[in-house]
N, C-alpha and C. Protein backbone atom coordinates (compact mmCIF):
# COMPACT_ATOMS: atom_id res chain seq x y z
N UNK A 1 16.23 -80.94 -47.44
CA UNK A 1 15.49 -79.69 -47.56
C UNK A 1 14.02 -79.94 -47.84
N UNK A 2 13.65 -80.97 -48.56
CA UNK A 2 12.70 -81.51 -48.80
C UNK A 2 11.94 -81.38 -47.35
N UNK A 3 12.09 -82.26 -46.84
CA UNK A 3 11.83 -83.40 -45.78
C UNK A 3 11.13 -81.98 -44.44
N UNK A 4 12.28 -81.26 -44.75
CA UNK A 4 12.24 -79.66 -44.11
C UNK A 4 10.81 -78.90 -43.99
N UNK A 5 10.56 -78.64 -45.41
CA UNK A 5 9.67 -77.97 -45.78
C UNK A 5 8.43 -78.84 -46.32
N UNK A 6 8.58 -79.92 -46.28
CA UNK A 6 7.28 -81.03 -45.66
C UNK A 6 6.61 -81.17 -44.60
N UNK A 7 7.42 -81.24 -43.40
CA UNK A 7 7.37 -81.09 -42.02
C UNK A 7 6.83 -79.02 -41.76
N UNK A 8 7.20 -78.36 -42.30
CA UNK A 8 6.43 -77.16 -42.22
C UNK A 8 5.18 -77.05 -42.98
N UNK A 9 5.03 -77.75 -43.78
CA UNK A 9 3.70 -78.06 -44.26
C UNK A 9 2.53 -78.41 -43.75
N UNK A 10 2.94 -79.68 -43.48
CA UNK A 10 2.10 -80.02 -42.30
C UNK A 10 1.22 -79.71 -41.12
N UNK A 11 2.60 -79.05 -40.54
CA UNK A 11 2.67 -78.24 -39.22
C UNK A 11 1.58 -76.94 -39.77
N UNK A 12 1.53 -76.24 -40.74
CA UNK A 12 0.72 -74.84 -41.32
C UNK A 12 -0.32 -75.38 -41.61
N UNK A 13 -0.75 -76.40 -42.35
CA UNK A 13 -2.10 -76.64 -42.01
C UNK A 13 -3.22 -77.22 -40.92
N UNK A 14 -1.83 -78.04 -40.15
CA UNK A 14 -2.45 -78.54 -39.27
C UNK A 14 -2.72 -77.70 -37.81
N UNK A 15 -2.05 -76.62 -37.94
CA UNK A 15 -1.98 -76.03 -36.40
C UNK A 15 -2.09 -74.57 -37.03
N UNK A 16 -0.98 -74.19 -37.99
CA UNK A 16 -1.27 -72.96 -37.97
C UNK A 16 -2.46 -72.19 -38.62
N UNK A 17 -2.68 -72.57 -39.73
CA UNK A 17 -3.77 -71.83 -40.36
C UNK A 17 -5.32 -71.97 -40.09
N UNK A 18 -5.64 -73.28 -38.61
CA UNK A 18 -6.46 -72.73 -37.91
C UNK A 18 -6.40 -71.59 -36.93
N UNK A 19 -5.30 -71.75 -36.52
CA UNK A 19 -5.20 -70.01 -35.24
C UNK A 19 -5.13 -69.10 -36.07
N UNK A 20 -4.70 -69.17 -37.65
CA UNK A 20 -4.86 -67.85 -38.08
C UNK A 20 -6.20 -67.36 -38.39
N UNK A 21 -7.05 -68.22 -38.83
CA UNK A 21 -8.24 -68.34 -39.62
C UNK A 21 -8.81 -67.79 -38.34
N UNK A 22 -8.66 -68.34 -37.00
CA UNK A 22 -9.61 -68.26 -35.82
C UNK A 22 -9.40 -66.40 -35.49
N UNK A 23 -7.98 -66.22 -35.54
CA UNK A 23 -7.89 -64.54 -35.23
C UNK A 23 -8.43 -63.99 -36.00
N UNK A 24 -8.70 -64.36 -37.55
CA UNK A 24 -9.44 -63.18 -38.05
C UNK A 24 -10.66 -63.37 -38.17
N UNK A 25 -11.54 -64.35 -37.71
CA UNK A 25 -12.85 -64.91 -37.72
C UNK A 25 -13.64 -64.37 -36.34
N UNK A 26 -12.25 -64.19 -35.65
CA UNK A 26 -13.04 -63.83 -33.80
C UNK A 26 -12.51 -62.65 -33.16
N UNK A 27 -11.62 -62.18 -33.88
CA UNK A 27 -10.43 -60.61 -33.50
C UNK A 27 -10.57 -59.60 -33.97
N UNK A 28 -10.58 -59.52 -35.42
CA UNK A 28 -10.89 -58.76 -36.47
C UNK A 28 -11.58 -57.89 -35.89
N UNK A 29 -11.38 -56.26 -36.06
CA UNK A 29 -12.21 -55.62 -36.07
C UNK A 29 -11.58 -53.80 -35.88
N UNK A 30 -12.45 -52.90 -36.81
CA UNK A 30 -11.97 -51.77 -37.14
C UNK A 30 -10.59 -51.25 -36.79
N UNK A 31 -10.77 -51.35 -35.33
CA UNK A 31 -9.72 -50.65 -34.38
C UNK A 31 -8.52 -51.17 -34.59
N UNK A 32 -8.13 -52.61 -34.40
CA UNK A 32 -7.19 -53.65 -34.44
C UNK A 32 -6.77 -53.41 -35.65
N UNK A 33 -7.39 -53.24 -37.34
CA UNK A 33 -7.29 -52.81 -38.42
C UNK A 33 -6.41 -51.69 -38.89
N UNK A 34 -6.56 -50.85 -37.76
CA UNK A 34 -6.26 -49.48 -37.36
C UNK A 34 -4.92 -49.43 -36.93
N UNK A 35 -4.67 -50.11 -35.93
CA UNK A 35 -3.49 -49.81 -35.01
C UNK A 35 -2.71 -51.33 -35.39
N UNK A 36 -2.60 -52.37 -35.71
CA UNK A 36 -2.07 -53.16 -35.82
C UNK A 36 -0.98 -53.22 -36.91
N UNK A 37 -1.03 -52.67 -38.26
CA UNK A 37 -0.24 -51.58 -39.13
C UNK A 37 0.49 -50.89 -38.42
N UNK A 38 0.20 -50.49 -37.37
CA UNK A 38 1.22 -49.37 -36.62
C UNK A 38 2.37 -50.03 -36.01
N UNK A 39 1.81 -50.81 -34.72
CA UNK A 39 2.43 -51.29 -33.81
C UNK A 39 3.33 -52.36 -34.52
N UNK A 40 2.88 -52.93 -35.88
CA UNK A 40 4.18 -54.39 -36.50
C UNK A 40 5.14 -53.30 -36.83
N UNK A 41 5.19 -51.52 -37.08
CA UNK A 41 6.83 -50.78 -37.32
C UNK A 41 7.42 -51.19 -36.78
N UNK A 42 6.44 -51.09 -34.89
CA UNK A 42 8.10 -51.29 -34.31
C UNK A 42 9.22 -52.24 -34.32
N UNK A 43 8.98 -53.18 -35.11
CA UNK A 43 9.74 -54.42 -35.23
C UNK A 43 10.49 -53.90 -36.45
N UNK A 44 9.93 -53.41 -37.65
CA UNK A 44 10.41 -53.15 -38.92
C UNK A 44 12.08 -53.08 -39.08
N UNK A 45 12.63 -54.21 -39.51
CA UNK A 45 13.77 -53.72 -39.38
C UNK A 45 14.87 -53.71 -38.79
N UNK A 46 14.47 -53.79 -37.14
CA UNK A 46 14.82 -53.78 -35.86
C UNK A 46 14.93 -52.23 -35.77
N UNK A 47 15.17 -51.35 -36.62
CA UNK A 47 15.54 -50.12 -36.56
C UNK A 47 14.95 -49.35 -34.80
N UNK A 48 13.87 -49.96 -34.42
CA UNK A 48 13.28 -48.76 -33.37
C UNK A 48 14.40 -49.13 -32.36
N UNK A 49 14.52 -50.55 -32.59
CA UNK A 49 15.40 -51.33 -30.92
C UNK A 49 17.01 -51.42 -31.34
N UNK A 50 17.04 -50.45 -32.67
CA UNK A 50 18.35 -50.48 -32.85
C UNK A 50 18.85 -49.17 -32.43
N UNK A 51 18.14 -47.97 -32.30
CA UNK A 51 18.08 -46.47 -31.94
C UNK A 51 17.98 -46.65 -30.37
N UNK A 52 17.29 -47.60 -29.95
CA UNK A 52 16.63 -47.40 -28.49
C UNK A 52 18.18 -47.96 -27.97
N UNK A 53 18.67 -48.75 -28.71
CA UNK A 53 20.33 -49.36 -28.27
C UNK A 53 21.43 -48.43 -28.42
N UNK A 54 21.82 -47.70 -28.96
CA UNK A 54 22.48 -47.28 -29.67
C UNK A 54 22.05 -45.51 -28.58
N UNK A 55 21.27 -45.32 -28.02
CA UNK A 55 20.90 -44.28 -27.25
C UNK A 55 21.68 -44.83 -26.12
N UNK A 56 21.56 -46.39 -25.56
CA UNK A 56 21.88 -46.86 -24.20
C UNK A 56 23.55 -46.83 -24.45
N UNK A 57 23.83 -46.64 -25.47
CA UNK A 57 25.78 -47.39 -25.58
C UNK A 57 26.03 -45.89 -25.92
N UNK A 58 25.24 -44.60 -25.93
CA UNK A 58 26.20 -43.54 -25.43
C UNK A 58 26.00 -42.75 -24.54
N UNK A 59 25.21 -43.32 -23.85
CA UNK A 59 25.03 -42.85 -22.26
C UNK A 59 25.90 -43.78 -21.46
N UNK A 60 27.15 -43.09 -20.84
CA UNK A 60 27.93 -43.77 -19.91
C UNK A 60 27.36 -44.79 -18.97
N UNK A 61 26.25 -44.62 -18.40
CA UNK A 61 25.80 -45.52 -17.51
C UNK A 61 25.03 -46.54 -17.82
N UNK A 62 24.56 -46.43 -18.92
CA UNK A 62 23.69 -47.63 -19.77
C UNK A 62 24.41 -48.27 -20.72
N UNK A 63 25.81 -48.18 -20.70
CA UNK A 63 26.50 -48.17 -21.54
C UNK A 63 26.41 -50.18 -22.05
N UNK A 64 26.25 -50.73 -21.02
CA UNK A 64 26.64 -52.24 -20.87
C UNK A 64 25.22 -52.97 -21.79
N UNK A 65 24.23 -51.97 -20.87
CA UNK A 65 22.91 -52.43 -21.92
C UNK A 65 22.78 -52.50 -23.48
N UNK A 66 23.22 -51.43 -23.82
CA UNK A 66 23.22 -50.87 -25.03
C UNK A 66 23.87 -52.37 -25.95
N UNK A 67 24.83 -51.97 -25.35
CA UNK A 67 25.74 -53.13 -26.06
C UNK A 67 25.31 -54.60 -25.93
N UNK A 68 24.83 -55.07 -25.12
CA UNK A 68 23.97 -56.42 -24.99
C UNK A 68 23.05 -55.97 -25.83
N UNK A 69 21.92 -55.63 -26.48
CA UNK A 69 21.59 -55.04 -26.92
C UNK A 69 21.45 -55.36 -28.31
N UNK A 70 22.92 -54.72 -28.46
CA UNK A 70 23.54 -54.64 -29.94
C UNK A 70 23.87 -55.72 -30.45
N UNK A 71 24.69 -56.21 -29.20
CA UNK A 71 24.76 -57.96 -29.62
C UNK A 71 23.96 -59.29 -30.00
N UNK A 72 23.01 -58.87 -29.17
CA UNK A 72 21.70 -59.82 -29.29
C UNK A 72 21.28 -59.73 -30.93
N UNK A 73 21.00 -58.35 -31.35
CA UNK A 73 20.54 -57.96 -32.31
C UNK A 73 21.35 -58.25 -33.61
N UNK A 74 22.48 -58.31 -32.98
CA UNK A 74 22.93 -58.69 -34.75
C UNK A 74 23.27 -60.71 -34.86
N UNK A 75 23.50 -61.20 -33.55
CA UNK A 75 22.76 -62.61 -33.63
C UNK A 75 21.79 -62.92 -33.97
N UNK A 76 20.90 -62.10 -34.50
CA UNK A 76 19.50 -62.18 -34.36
C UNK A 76 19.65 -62.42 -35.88
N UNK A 77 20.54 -61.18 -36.23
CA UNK A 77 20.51 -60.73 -38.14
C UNK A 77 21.51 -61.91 -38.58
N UNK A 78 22.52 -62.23 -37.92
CA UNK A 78 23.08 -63.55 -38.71
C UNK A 78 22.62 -65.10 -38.95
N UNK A 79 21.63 -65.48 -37.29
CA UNK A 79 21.49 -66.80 -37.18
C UNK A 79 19.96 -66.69 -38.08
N UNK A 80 19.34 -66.13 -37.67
CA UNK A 80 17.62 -65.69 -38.24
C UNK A 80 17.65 -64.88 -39.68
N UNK A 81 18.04 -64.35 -40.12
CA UNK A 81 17.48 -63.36 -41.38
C UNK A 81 18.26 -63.87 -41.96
N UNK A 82 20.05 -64.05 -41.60
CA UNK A 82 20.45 -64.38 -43.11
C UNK A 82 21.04 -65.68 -43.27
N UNK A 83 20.39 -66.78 -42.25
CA UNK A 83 20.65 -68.23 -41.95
C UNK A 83 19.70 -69.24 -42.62
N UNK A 84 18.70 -68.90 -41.23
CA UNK A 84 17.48 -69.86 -41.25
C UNK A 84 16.22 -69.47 -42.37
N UNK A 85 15.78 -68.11 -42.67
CA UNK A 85 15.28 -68.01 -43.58
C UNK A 85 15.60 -68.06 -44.93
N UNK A 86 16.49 -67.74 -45.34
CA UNK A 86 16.99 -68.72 -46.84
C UNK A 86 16.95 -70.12 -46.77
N UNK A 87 17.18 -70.73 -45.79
CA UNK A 87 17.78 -72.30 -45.35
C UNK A 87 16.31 -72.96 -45.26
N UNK A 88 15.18 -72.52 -44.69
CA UNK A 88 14.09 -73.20 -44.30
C UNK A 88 13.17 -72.69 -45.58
N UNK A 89 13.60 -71.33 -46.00
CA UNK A 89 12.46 -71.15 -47.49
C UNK A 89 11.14 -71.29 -47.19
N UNK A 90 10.72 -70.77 -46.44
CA UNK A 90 8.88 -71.09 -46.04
C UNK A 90 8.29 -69.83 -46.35
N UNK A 91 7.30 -70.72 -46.97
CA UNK A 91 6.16 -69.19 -47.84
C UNK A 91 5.69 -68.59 -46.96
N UNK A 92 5.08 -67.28 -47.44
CA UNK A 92 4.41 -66.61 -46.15
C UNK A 92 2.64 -67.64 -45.96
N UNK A 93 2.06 -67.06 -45.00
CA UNK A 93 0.75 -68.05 -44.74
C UNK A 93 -0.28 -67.07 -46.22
N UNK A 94 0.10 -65.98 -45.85
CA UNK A 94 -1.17 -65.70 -47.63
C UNK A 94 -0.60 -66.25 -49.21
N UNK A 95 0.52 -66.50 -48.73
CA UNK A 95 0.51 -66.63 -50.40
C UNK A 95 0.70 -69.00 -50.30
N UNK A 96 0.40 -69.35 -49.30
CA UNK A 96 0.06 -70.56 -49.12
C UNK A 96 -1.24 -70.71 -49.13
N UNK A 97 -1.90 -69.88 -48.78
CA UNK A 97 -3.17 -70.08 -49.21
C UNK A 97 -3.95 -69.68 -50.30
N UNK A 98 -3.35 -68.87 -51.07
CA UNK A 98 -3.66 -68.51 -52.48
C UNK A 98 -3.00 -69.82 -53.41
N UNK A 99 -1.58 -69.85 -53.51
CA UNK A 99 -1.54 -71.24 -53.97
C UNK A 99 -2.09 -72.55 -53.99
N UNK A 100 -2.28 -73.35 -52.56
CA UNK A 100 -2.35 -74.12 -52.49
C UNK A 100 -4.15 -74.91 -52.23
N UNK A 101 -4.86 -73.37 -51.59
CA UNK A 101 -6.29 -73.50 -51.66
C UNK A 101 -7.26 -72.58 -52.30
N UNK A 102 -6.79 -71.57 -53.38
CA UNK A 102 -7.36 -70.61 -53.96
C UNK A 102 -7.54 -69.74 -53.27
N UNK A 103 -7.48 -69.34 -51.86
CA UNK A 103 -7.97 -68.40 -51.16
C UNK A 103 -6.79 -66.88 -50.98
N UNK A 104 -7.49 -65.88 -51.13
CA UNK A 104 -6.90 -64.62 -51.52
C UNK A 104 -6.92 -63.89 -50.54
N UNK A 105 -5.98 -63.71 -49.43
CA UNK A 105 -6.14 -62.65 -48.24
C UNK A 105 -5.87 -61.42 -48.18
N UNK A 106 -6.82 -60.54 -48.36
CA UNK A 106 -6.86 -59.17 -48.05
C UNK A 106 -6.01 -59.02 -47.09
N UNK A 107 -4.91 -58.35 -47.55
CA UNK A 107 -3.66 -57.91 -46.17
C UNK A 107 -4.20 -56.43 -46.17
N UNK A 108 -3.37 -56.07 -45.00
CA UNK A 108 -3.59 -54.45 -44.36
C UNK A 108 -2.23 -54.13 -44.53
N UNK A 109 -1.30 -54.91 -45.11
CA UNK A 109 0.12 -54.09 -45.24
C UNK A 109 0.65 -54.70 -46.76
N UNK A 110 1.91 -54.11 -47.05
CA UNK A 110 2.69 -54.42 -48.16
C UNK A 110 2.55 -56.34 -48.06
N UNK A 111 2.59 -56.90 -49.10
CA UNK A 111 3.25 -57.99 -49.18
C UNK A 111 4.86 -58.30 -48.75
N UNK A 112 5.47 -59.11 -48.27
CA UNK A 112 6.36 -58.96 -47.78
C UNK A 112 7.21 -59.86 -48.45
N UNK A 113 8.43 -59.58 -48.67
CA UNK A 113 9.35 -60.13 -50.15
C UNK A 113 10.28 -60.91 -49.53
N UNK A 114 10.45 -61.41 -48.58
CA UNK A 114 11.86 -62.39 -47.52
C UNK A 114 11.05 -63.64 -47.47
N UNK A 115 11.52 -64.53 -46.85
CA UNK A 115 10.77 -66.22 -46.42
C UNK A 115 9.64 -65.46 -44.36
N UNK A 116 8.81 -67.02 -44.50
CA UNK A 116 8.27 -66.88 -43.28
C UNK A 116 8.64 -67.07 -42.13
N UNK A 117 10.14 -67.89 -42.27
CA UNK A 117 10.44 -68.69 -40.93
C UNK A 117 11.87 -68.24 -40.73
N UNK A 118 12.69 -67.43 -39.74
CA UNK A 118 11.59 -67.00 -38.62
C UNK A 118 10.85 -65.59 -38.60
N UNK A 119 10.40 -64.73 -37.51
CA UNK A 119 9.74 -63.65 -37.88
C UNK A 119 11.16 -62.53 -37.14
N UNK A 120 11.61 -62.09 -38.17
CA UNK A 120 12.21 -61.20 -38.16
C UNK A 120 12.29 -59.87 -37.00
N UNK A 121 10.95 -59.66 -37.18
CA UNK A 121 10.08 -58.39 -36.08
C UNK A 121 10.24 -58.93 -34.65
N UNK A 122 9.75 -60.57 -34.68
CA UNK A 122 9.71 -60.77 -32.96
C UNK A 122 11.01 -61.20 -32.26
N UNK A 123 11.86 -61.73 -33.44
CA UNK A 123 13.24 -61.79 -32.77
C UNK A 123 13.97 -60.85 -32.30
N UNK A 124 13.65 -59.57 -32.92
CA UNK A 124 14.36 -58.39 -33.08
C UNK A 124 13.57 -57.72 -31.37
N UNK A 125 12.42 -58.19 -31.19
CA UNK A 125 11.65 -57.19 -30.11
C UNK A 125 12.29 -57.53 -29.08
N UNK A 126 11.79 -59.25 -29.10
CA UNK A 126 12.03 -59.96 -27.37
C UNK A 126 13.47 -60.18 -27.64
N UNK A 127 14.42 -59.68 -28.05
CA UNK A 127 16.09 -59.49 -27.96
C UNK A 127 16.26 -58.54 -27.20
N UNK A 128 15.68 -57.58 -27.83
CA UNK A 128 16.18 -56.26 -26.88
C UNK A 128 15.22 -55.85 -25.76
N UNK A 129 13.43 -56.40 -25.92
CA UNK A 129 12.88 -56.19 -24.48
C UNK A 129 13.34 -57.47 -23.83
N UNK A 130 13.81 -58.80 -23.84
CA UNK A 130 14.35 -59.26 -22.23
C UNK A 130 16.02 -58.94 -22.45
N UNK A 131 16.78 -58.00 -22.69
CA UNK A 131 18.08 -57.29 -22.75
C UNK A 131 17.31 -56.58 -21.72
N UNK A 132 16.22 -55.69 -21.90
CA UNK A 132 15.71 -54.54 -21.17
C UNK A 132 15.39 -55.28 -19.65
N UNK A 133 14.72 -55.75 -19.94
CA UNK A 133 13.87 -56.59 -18.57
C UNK A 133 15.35 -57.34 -17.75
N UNK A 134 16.45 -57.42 -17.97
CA UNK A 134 17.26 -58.37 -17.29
C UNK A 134 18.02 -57.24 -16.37
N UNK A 135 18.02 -56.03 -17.21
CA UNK A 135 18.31 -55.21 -16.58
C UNK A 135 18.11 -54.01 -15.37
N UNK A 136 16.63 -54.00 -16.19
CA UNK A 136 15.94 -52.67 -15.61
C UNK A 136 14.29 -53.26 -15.94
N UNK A 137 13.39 -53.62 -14.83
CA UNK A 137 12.32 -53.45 -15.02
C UNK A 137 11.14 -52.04 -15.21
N UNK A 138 11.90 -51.28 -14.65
CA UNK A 138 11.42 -49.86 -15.50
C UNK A 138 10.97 -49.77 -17.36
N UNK A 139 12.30 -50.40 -17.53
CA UNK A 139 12.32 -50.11 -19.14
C UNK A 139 11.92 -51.56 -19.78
N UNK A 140 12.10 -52.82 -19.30
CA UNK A 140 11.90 -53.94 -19.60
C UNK A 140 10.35 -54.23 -19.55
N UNK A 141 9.67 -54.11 -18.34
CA UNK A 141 8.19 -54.66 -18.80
C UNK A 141 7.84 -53.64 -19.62
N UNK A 142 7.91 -52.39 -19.87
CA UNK A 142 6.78 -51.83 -20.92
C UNK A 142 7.13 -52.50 -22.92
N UNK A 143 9.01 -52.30 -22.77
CA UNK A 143 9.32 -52.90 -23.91
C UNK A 143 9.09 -54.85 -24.29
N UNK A 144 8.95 -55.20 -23.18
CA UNK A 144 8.18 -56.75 -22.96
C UNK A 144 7.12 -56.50 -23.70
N UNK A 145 6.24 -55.65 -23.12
CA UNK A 145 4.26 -55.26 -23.82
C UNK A 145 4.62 -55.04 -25.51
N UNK A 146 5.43 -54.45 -25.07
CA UNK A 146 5.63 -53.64 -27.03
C UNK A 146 5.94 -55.27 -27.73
N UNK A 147 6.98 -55.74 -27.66
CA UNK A 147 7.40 -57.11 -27.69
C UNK A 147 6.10 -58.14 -28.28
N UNK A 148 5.42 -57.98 -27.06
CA UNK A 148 4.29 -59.31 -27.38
C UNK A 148 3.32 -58.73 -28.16
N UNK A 149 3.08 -57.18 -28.45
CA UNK A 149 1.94 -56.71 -29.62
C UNK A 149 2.84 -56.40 -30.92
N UNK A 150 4.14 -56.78 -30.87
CA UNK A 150 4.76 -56.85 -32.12
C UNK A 150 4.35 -57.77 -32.79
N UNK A 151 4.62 -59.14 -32.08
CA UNK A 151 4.35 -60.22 -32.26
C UNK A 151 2.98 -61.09 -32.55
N UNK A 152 2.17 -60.21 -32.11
CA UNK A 152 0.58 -60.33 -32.43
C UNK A 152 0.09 -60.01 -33.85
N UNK A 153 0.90 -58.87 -33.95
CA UNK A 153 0.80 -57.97 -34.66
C UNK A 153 1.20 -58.72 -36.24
N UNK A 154 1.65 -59.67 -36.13
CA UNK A 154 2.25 -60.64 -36.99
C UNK A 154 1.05 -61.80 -37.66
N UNK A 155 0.87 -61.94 -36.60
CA UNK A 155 -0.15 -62.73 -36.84
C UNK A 155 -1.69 -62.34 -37.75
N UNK A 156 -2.06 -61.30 -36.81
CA UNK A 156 -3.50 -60.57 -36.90
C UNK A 156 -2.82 -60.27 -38.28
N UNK A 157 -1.59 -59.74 -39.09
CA UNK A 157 -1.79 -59.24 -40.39
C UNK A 157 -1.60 -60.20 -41.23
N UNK A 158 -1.35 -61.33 -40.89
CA UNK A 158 -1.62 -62.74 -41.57
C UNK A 158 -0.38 -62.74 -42.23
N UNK A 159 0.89 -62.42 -41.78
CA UNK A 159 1.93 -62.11 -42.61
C UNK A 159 3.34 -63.37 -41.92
N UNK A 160 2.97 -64.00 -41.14
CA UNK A 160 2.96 -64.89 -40.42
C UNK A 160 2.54 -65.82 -39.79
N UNK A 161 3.16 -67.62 -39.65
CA UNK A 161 2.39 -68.47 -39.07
C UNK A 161 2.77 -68.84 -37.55
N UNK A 162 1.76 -69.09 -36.69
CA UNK A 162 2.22 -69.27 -35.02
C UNK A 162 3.56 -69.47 -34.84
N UNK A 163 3.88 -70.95 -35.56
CA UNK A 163 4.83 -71.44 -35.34
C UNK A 163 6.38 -70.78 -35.96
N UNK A 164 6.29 -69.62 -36.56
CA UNK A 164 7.06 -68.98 -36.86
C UNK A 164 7.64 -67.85 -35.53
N UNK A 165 6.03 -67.08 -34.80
CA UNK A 165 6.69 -66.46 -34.10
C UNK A 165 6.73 -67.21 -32.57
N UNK A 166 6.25 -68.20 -32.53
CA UNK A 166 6.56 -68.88 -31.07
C UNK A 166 8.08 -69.58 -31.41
N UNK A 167 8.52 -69.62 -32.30
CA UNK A 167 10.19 -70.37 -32.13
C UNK A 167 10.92 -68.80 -32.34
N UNK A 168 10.46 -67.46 -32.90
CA UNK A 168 11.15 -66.40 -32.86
C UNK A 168 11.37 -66.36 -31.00
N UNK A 169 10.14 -66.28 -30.61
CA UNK A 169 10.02 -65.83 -28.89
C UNK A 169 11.31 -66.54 -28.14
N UNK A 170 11.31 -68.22 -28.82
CA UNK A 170 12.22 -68.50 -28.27
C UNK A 170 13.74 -67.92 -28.13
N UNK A 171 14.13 -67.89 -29.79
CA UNK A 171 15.34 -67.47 -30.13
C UNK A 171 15.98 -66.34 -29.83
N UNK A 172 14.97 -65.56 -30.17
CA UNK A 172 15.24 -64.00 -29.74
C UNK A 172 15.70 -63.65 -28.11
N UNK A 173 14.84 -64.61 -27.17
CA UNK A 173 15.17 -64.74 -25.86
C UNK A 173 16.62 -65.28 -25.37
N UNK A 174 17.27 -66.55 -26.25
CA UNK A 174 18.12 -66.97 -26.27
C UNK A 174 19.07 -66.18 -26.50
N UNK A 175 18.99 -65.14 -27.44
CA UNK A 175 20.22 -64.25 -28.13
C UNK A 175 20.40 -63.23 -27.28
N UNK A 176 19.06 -62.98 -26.91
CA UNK A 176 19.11 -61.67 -25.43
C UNK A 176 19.92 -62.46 -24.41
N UNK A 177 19.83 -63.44 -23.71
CA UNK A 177 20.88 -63.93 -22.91
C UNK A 177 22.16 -64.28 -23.33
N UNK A 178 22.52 -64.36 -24.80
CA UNK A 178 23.89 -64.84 -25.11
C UNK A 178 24.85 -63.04 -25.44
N UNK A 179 23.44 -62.22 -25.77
CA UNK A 179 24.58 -60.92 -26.05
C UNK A 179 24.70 -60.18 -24.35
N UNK A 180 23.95 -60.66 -23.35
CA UNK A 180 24.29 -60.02 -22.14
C UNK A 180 25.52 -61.11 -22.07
N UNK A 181 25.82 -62.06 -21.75
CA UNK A 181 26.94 -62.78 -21.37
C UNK A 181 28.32 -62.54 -22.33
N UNK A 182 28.16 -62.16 -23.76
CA UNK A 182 29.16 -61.32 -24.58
C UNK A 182 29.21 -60.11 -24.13
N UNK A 183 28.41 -58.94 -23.89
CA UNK A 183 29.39 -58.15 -23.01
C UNK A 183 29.64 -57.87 -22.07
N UNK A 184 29.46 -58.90 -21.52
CA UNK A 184 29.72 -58.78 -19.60
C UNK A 184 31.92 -59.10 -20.28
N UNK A 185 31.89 -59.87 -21.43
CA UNK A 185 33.07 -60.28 -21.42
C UNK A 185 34.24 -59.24 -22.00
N UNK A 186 33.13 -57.73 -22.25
CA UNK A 186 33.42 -56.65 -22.83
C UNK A 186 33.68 -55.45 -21.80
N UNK A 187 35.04 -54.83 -21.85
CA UNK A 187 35.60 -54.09 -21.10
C UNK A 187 35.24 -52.54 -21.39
N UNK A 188 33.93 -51.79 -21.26
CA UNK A 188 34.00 -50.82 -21.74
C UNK A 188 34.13 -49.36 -20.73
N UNK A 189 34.78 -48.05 -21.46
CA UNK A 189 34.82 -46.69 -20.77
C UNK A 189 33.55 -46.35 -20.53
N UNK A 190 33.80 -46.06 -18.61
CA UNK A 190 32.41 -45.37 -18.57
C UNK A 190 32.52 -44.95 -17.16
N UNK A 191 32.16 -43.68 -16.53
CA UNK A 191 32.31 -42.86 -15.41
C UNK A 191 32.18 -43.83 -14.21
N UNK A 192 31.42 -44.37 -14.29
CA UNK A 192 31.41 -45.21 -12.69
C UNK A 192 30.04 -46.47 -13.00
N UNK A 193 29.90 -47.34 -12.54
CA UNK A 193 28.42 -48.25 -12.58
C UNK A 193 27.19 -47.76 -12.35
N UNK A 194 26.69 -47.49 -13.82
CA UNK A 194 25.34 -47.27 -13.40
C UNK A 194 24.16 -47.84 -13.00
N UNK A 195 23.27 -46.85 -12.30
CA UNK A 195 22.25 -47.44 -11.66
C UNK A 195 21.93 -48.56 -12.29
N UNK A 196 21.20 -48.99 -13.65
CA UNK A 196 20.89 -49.92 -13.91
C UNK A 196 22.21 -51.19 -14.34
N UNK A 197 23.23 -50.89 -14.19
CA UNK A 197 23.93 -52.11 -14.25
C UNK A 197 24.36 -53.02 -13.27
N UNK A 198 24.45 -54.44 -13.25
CA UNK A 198 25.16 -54.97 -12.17
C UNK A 198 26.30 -55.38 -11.75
């Protein structure tokens, strides 16, 4: 565990807390201040992409989505929220830098009370936008966009380090392909194949 959170050490000063330092040194600014608070809800939780699922699994014809979906999402909550973040224990990037270099970051949101690794928000997005995108590019690239300003959105509030949400991007992608292949193996009631299923 040691050895663990040595190797994330490293890695945060050496890579991450220059890209963070660089976004708010070269990004920063009123608007982004503004709306970036907004846009990290939609991750909050998973709750938005848990409604947006949960809409698709009782509409007969979206029915298959929904449920990939659902599945992805709670892989998401067993392997990520209540696995790897107890297991890896990594501070958030402000309160590593208040500890470890005196420096005090003005956040734009709550402090956040869970570990850093992984990001909760972006696993939860790119689960259910490439669920969306595998299905239906209608509904998939715009929830893709939402996806990657979730995930920004992480960053810019300094409430997260790169390398937290570039291995979420991964995972979350992974779980979106493992809950479409769980319910393809799922037999569910539903009027006939809908448009968006295959």
């Amino acid at each position: 565990m040691e050895a663990i959170q040595a190797f994330f050490y490293q890695l945060a000063v050496s890579f991450d807390l220059p890209i963070l330092e660089w976004i708010q040194a070269y990004m920063q600014s009123d608007f982004l201040d503004t709306i970036m608070p907004i846009i990290t809800l939609f991750g909050e939780g998973g709750i938005f992409w848990i409604a947006w699922a949960v809409i698709l699994l009782i509409i007969p014809k979206t029915r298959k989505i929904g449920l990939s979906m659902i599945i992805a999402l709670l892989l998401g909550l067993l392997v990520c929220n209540l696995t790897l973040k107890p297991l890896v224990a990594r501070i958030r990037p402000y309160d590593l830098q208040e500890q470890d270099f005196g420096v005090y970051i003005n956040l734009l949101i709550d402090r956040q009370s869970d570990f850093s690794f992984p990001s909760g928000h972006t696993i939860a997005s790119f689960e259910a936008a490439v669920v969306l995108l595998r299905y239906s590019k209608k509904m998939g690239i715009p929830a893709l966009i939402l996806a990657i300003l979730v995930s920004f959105s992480r960053l810019y509030l300094y409430v997260h380090y790169p390398t937290d949400v570039l291995a979420s991007v991964v995972l979350g992608t992974a779980f979106a392909f493992a809950g479409c292949a769980l319910a393809n193996l799922i037999k569910l009631p539903t009027v006939k194949k809908g448009k968006f299923e295959r």
